[in-house]
Protein backbone atom coordinates (compact mmCIF):
# COMPACT_ATOMS: atom_id res chain seq x y z
CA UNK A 1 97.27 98.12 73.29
CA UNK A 2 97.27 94.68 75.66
CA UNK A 3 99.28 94.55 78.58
CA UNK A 4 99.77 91.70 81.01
CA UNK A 5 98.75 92.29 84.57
CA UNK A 6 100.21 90.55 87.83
CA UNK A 7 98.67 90.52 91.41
CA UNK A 8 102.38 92.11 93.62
CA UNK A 9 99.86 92.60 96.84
CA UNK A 10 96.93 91.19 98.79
CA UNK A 11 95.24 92.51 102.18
CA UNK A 12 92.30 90.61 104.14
CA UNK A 13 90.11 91.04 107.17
CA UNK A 14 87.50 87.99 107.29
CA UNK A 15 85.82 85.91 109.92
CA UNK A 16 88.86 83.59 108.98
CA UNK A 17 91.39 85.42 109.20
CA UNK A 18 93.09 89.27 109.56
CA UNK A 19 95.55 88.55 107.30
CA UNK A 20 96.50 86.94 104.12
CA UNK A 21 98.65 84.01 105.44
CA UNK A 22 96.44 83.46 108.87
CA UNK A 23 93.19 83.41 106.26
CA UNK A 24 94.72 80.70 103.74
CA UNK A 25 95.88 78.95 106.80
CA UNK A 26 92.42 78.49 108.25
CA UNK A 27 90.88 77.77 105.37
CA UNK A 28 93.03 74.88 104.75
CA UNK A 29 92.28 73.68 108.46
CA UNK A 30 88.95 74.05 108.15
CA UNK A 31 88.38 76.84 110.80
CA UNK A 32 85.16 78.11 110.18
CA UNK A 33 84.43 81.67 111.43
CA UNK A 34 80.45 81.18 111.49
CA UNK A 35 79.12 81.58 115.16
CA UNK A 36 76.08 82.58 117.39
CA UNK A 37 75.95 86.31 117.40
CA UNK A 38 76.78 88.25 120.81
CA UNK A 39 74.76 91.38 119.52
CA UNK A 40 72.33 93.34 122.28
CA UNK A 41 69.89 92.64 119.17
CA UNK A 42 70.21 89.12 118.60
CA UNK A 43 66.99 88.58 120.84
CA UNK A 44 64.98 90.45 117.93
CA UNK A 45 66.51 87.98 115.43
CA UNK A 46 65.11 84.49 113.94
CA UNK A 47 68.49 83.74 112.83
CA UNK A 48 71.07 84.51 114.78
CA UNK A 49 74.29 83.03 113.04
CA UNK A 50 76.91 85.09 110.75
CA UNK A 51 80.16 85.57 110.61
CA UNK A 52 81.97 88.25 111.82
CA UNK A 53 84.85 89.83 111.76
CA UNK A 54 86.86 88.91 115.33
CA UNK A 55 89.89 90.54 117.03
CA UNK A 56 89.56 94.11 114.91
CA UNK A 57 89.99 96.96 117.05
CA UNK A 58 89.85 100.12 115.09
CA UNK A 59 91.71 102.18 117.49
CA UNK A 60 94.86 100.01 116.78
CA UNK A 61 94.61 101.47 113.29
CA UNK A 62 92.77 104.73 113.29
CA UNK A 63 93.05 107.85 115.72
CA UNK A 64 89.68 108.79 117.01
CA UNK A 65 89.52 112.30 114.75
CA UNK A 66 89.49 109.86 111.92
CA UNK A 67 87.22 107.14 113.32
CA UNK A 68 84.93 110.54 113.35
CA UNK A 69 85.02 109.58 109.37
CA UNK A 70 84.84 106.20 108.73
CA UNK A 71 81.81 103.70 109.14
CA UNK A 72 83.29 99.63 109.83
CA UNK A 73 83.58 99.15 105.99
CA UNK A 74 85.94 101.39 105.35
CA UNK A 75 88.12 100.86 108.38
CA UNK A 76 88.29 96.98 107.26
CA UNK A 77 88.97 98.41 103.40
CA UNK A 78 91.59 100.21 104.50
CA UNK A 79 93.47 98.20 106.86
CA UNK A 80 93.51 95.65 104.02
CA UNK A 81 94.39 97.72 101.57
CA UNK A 82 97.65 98.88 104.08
CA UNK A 83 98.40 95.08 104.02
CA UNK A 84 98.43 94.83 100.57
CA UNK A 85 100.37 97.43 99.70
CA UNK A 86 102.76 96.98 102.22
CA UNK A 87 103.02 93.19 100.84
CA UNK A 88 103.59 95.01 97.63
CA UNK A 89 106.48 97.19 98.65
CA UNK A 90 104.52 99.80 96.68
CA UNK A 91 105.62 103.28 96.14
CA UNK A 92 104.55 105.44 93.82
CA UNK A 93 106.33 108.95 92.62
CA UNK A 94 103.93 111.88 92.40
CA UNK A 95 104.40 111.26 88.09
CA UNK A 96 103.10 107.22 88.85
CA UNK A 97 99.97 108.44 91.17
CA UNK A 98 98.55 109.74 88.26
CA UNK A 99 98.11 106.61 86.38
CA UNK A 100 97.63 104.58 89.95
CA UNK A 101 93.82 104.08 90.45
CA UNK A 102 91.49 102.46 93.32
CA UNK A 103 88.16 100.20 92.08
CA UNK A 104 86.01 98.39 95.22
CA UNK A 105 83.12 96.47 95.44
CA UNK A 106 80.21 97.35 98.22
CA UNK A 107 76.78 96.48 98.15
CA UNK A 108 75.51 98.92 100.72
CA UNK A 109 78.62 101.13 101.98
CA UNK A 110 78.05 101.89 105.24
CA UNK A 111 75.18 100.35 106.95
CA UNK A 112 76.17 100.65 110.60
CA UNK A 113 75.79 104.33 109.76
CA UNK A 114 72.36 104.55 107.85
CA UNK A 115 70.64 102.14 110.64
CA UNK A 116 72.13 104.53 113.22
CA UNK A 117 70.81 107.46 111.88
CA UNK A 118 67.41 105.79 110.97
CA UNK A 119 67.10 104.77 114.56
CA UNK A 120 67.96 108.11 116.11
CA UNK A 121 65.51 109.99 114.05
CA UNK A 122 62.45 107.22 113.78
CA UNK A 123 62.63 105.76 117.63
CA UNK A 124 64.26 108.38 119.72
CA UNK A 125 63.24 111.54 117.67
CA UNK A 126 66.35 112.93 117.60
CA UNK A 127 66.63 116.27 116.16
CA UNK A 128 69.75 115.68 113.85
CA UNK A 129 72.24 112.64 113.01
CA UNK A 130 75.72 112.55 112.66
CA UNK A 131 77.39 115.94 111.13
CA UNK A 132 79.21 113.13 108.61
CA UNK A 133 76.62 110.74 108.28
CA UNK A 134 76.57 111.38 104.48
CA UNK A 135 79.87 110.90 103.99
CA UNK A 136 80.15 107.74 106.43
CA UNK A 137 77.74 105.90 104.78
CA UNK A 138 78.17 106.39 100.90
CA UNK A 139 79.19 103.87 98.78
CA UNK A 140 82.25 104.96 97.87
CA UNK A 141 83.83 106.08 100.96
CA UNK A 142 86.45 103.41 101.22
CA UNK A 143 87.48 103.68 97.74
CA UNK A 144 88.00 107.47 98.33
CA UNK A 145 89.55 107.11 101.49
CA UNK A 146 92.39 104.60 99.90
CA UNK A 147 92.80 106.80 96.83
CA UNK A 148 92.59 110.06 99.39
CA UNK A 149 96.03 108.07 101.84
CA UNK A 150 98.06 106.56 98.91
CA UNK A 151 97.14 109.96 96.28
CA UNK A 152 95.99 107.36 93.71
CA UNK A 153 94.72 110.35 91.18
CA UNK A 154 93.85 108.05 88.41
CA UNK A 155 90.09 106.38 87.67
CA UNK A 156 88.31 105.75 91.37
CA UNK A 157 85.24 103.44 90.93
CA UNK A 158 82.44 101.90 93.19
CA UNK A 159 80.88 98.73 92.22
CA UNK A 160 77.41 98.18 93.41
CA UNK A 161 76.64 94.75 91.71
CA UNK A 162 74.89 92.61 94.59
CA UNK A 163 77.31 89.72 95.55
CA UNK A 164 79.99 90.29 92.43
CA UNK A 165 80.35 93.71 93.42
CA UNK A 166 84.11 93.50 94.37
CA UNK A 167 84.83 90.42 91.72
CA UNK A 168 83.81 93.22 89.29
CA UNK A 169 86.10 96.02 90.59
CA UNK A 170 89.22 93.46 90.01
CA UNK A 171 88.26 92.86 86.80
CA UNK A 172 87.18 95.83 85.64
CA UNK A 173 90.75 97.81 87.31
CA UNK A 174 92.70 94.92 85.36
CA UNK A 175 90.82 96.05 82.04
CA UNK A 176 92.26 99.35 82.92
CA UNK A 177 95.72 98.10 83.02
CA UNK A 178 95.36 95.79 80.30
CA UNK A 179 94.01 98.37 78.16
CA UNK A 180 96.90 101.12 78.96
CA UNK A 181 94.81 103.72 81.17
CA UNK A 182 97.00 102.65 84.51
CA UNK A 183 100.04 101.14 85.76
CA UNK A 184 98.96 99.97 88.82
CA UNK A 185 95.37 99.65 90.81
CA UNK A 186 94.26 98.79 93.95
CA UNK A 187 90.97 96.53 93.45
CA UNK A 188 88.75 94.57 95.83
CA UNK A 189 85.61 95.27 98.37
CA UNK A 190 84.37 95.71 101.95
CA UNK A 191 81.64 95.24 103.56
CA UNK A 192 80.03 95.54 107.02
CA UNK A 193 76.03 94.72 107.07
CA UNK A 194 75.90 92.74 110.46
CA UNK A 195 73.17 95.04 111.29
CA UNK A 196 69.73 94.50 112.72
CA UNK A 197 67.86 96.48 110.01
CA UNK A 198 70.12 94.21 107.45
CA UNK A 199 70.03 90.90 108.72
CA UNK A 200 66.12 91.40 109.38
CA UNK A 201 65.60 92.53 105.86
CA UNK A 202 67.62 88.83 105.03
CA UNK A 203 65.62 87.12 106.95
CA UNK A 204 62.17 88.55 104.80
CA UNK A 205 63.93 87.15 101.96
CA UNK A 206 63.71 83.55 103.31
CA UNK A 207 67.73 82.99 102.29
CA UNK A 208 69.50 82.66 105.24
CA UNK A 209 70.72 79.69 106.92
CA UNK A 210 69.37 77.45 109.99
CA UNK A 211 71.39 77.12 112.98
CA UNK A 212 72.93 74.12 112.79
CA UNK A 213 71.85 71.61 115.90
CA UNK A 214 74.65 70.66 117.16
CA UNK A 215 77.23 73.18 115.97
CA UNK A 216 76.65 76.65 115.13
CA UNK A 217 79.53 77.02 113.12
CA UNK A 218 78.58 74.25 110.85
CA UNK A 219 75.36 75.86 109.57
CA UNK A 220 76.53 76.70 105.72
CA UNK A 221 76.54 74.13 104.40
CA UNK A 222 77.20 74.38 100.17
CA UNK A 223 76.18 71.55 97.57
CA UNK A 224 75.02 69.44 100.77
CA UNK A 225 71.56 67.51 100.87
CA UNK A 226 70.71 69.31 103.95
CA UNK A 227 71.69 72.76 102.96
CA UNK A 228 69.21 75.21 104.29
CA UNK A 229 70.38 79.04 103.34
CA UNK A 230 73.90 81.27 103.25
CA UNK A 231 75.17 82.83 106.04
CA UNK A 232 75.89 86.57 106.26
CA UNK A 233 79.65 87.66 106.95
CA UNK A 234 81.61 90.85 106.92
CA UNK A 235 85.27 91.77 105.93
CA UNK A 236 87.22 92.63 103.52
CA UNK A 237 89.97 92.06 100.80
CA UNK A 238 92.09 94.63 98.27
CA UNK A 239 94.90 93.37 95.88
CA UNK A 240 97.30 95.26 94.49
CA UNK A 241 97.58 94.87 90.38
CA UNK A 242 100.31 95.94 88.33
CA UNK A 243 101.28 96.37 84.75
CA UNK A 244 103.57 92.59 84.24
CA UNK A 245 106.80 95.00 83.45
CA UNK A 246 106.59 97.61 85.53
CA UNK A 247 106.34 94.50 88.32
CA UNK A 248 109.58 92.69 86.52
CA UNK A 249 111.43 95.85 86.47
CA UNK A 250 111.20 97.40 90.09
CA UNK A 251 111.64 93.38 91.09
CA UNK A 252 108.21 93.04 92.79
CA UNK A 253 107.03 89.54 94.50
CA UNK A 254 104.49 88.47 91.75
CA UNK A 255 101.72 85.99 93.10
CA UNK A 256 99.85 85.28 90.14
CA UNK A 257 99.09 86.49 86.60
CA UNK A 258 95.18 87.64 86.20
CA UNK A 259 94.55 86.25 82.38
CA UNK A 260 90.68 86.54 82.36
CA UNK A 261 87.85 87.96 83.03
CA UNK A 262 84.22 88.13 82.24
CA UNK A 263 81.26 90.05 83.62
CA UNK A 264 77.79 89.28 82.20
CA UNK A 265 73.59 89.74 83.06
CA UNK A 266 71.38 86.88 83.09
CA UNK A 267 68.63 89.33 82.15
CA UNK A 268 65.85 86.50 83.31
CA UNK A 269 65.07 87.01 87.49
CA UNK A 270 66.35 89.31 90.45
CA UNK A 271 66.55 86.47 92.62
CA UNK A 272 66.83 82.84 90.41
CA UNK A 273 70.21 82.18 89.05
CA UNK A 274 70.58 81.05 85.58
CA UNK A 275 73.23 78.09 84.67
CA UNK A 276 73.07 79.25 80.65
CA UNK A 277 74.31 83.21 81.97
CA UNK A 278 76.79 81.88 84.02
CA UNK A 279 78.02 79.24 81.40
CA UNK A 280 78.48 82.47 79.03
CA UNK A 281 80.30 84.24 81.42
CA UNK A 282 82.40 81.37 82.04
CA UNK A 283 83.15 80.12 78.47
CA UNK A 284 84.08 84.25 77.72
CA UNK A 285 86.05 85.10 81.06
CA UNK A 286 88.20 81.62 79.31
CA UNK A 287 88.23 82.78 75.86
CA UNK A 288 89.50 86.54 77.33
CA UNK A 289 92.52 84.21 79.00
CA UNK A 290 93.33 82.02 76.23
CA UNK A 291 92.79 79.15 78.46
CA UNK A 292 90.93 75.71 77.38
CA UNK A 293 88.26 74.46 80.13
CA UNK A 294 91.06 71.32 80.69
CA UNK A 295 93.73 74.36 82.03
CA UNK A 296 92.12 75.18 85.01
CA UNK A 297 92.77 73.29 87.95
CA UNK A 298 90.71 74.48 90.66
CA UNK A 299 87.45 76.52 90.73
CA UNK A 300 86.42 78.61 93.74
CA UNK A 301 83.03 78.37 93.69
CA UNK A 302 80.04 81.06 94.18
CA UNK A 303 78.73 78.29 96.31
CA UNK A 304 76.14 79.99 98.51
CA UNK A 305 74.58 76.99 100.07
CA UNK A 306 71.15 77.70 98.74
CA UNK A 307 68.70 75.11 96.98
CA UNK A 308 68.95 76.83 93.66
CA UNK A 309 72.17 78.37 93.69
CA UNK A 310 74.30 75.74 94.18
CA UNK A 311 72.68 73.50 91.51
CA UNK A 312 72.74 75.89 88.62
CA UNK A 313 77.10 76.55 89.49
CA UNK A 314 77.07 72.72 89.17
CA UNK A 315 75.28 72.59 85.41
CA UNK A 316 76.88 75.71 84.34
CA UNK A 317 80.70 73.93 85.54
CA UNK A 318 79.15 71.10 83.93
CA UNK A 319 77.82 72.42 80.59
CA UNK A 320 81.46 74.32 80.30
CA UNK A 321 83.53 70.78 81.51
CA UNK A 322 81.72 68.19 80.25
CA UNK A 323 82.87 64.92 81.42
CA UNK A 324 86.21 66.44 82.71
CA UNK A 325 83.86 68.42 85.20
CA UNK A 326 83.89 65.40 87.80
CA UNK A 327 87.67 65.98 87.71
CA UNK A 328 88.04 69.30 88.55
CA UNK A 329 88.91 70.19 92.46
CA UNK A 330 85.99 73.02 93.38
CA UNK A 331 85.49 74.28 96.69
CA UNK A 332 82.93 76.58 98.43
CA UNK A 333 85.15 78.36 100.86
CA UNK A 334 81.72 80.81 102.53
CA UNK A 335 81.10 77.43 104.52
CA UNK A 336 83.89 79.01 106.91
CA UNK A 337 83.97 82.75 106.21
CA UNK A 338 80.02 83.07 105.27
CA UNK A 339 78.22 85.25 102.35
CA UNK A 340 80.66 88.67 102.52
CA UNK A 341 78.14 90.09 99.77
CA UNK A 342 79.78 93.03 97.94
CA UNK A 343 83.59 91.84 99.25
CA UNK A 344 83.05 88.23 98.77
CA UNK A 345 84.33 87.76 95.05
CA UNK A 346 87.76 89.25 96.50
CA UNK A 347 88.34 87.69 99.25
CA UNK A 348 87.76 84.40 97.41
CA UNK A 349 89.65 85.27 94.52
CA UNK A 350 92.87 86.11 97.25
CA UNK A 351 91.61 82.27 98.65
CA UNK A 352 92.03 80.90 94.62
CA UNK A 353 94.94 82.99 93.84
CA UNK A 354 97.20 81.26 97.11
CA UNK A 355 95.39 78.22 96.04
CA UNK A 356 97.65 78.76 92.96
CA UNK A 357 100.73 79.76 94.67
CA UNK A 358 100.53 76.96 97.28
CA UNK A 359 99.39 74.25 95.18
CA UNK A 360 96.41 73.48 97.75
CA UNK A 361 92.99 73.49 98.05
CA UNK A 362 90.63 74.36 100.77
CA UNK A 363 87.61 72.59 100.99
CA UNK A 364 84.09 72.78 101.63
CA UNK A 365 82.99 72.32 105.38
CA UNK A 366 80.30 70.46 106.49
CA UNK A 367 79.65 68.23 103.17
CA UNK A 368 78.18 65.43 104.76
CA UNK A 369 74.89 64.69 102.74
CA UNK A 370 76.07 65.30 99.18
CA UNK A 371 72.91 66.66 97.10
CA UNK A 372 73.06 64.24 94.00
CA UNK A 373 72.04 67.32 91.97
CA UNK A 374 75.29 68.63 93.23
CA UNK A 375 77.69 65.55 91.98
CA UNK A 376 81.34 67.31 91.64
CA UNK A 377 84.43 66.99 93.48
CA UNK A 378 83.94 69.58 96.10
CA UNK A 379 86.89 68.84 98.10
CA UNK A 380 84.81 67.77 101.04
CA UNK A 381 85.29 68.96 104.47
CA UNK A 382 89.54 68.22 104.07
CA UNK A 383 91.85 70.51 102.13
CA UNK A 384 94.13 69.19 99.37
CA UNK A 385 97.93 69.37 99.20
CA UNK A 386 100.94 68.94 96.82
CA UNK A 387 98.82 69.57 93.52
CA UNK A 388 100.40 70.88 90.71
CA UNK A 389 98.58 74.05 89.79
CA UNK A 390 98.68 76.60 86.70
CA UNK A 391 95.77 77.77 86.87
CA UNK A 392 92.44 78.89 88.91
CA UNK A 393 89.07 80.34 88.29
CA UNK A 394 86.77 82.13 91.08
CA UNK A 395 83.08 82.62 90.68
CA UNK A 396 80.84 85.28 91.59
CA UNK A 397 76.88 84.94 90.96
CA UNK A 398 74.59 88.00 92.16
CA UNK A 399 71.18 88.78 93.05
CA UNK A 400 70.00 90.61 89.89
CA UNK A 401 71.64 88.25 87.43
CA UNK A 402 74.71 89.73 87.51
CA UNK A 403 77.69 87.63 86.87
CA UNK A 404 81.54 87.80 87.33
CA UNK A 405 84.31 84.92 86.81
CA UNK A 406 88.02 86.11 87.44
CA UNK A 407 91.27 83.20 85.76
CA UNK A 408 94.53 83.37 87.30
CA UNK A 409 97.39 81.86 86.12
CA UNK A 410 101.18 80.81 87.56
CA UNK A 411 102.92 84.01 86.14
CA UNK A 412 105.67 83.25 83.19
CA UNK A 413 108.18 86.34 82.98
């Protein structure tokens, strides 16, 4: 059994943007949400740029019995998922819940938690932690929590996949639907790791971004000459998928069509991407659509801003393009909303997919210094307008070799 699926609903909270128009908007102005942190910490830090989430207050959303359960990722997860399936006009009868599921992506669940209790116990001595730290910080607490509010009884999954995390929880809920286990699924990721403990750990690694001089919030700075790290964000980003009828028939808003998918392991380094793995993953995620390499007209790209990152996405577009690879529009949009780790491949799949429905690009800030190693048409620093569109792929490289591409097409009833 094969079923088509279609994307009815999308829901953000990024640096960019707390919603999906105001985030596509800003992208295509260039608005970059990258910034000198205000934290009581930052005076411990070496770096002291990310990208944060602005103008969330969680008591506009949440009463304060059930702030009592929820760490920062999960209140972004589920204001985003509210926003998508409002978008969606989604209701479900207590027969559809059953076969109505929730996949999300998080690489750490919920860190504000775990460094609280870490700190309480290690520096102050504290005799006990939270009653609900457990339960704040696990992995799949925002998943639960959605499936818990909209009674999504079918499959609930948490992807922990490094930085394709939530690009694996769309594809993976769109298997599901393709394959006849559900009608409808709620996919994406969230993640809040703006922590000291976090961005310390980071900065060990020897991956993050230098302040820029002149302009904090043009320090990422993808495919450029002078690129010098990512930058660490927060956020996050649900879409709502359905079964193509079932969409048709109730007379659902359809954005896009998701035609392909690929996930894949490089099996060679934790750290050093791999241009043949993500080729594969490429070249299958197209074969799974029944695309050609020539149908897809814009590539979001994984597009970290590091040395080696960015160079291996531009053989692996290459070795899957060929010539036509110079032609191709591809954009980095983490030079304005930073690295959101485990909800990064959804939120810039939602930037691809109304990409697709807009026929515009956004483009990558603060490509000044092209890297000749980095030689494609990254849509630098201006978005694009009035292209004609049918189709878009997003990216999404990990730590750990783990690799995700998600197509979308312009949906044909």
């Amino acid at each position: 059994m094969s079923r088509r699926v279609v994307i009815t609903g999308l829901g953000v909270i990024s640096p960019v943007g707390n919603t999906p128009s105001e985030f596509f908007a800003n992208l295509m102005a260039g608005q970059s949400g990258i910034q000198r942190l205000d934290e009581s910490f930052i005076s411990q830090l070496n770096t002291r740029i990310a990208a944060p989430v602005k103008n969330f207050n969680p008591s506009e959303h949440f009463s304060k019995m059930q702030l009592t359960s929820m760490d920062r990722f999960s209140q972004f997860a589920l204001v985003a998922a509210a926003q998508a399936v409002a978008d969606a006009k989604l209701e479900l009868t207590e027969a559809e819940q059953l076969r109505a599921g929730v996949y999300m992506g998080s690489c750490v669940g919920g860190a504000a938690t775990l460094e609280d209790g870490y700190t309480e116990v290690m520096q102050r001595e504290v005799p006990r932690v939270k009653p609900l730290s457990v339960l704040l910080s696990m992995n799949n607490a925002a998943a639960s929590h959605i499936s818990i509010k909209y009674g999504l009884q079918g499959p609930n999954v948490t992807y922990a996949t490094a930085c394709s995390s939530s690009a694996i929880a769309i594809g993976e809920a769109y298997r599901q639907i393709k394959d006849g286990y559900a009608d409808v699924m709620l996919a994406g990721g969230a993640e809040a790791m703006l922590t000291l403990g976090i961005i310390k750990a980071w900065e060990a690694l020897r991956t993050l971004a230098s302040e820029d001089e002149q302009d904090a919030s043009a320090s990422c700075k993808p495919f450029s000459k002078d690129r010098s790290g990512l930058v660490m964000g927060e956020g996050a980003a649900v879409l709502v998928l359905e079964d193509a009828e079932r969409a048709v028939k109730r007379g659902a808003r359809i954005y896009a069509e998701l035609v392909g998918y690929h996930s894949s392991s490089d099996a060679s380094h934790l750290t050093k991407p791999d241009a043949n793995g993500q080729t594969r993953t490429i070249l299958t995620a197209l074969n799974d659509a029944g695309l050609q390499p020539s149908d897809i007209g814009y590539i979001n790209a994984h597009g970290t801003a590091t040395l080696a990152g960015d160079v291996q996405e531009t053989q692996a577009i290459k070795q899957v393009f060929g010539a036509a690879a110079k032609n191709i529009p591809v954009s980095s949009t983490k030079s304005m909303h930073g690295h959101l780790m485990g909800a990064t491949g959804a939120v810039e799949f939602i930037a691809a997919v109304l990409a697709l429905e807009n026929n515009a690009v956004p483009p990558t800030l603060n490509l000044h210094h092209p890297d000749p190693e980095c030689d494609l048409d990254y849509v630098a620093n201006q978005g694009r307008t009035g292209l004609n569109l049918n189709a878009v792929m997003s990216n999404s490289f990990a730590f750990g070799g783990s690799n995700a591409v998600l197509i979308a097409q312009r949906f044909k009833a």
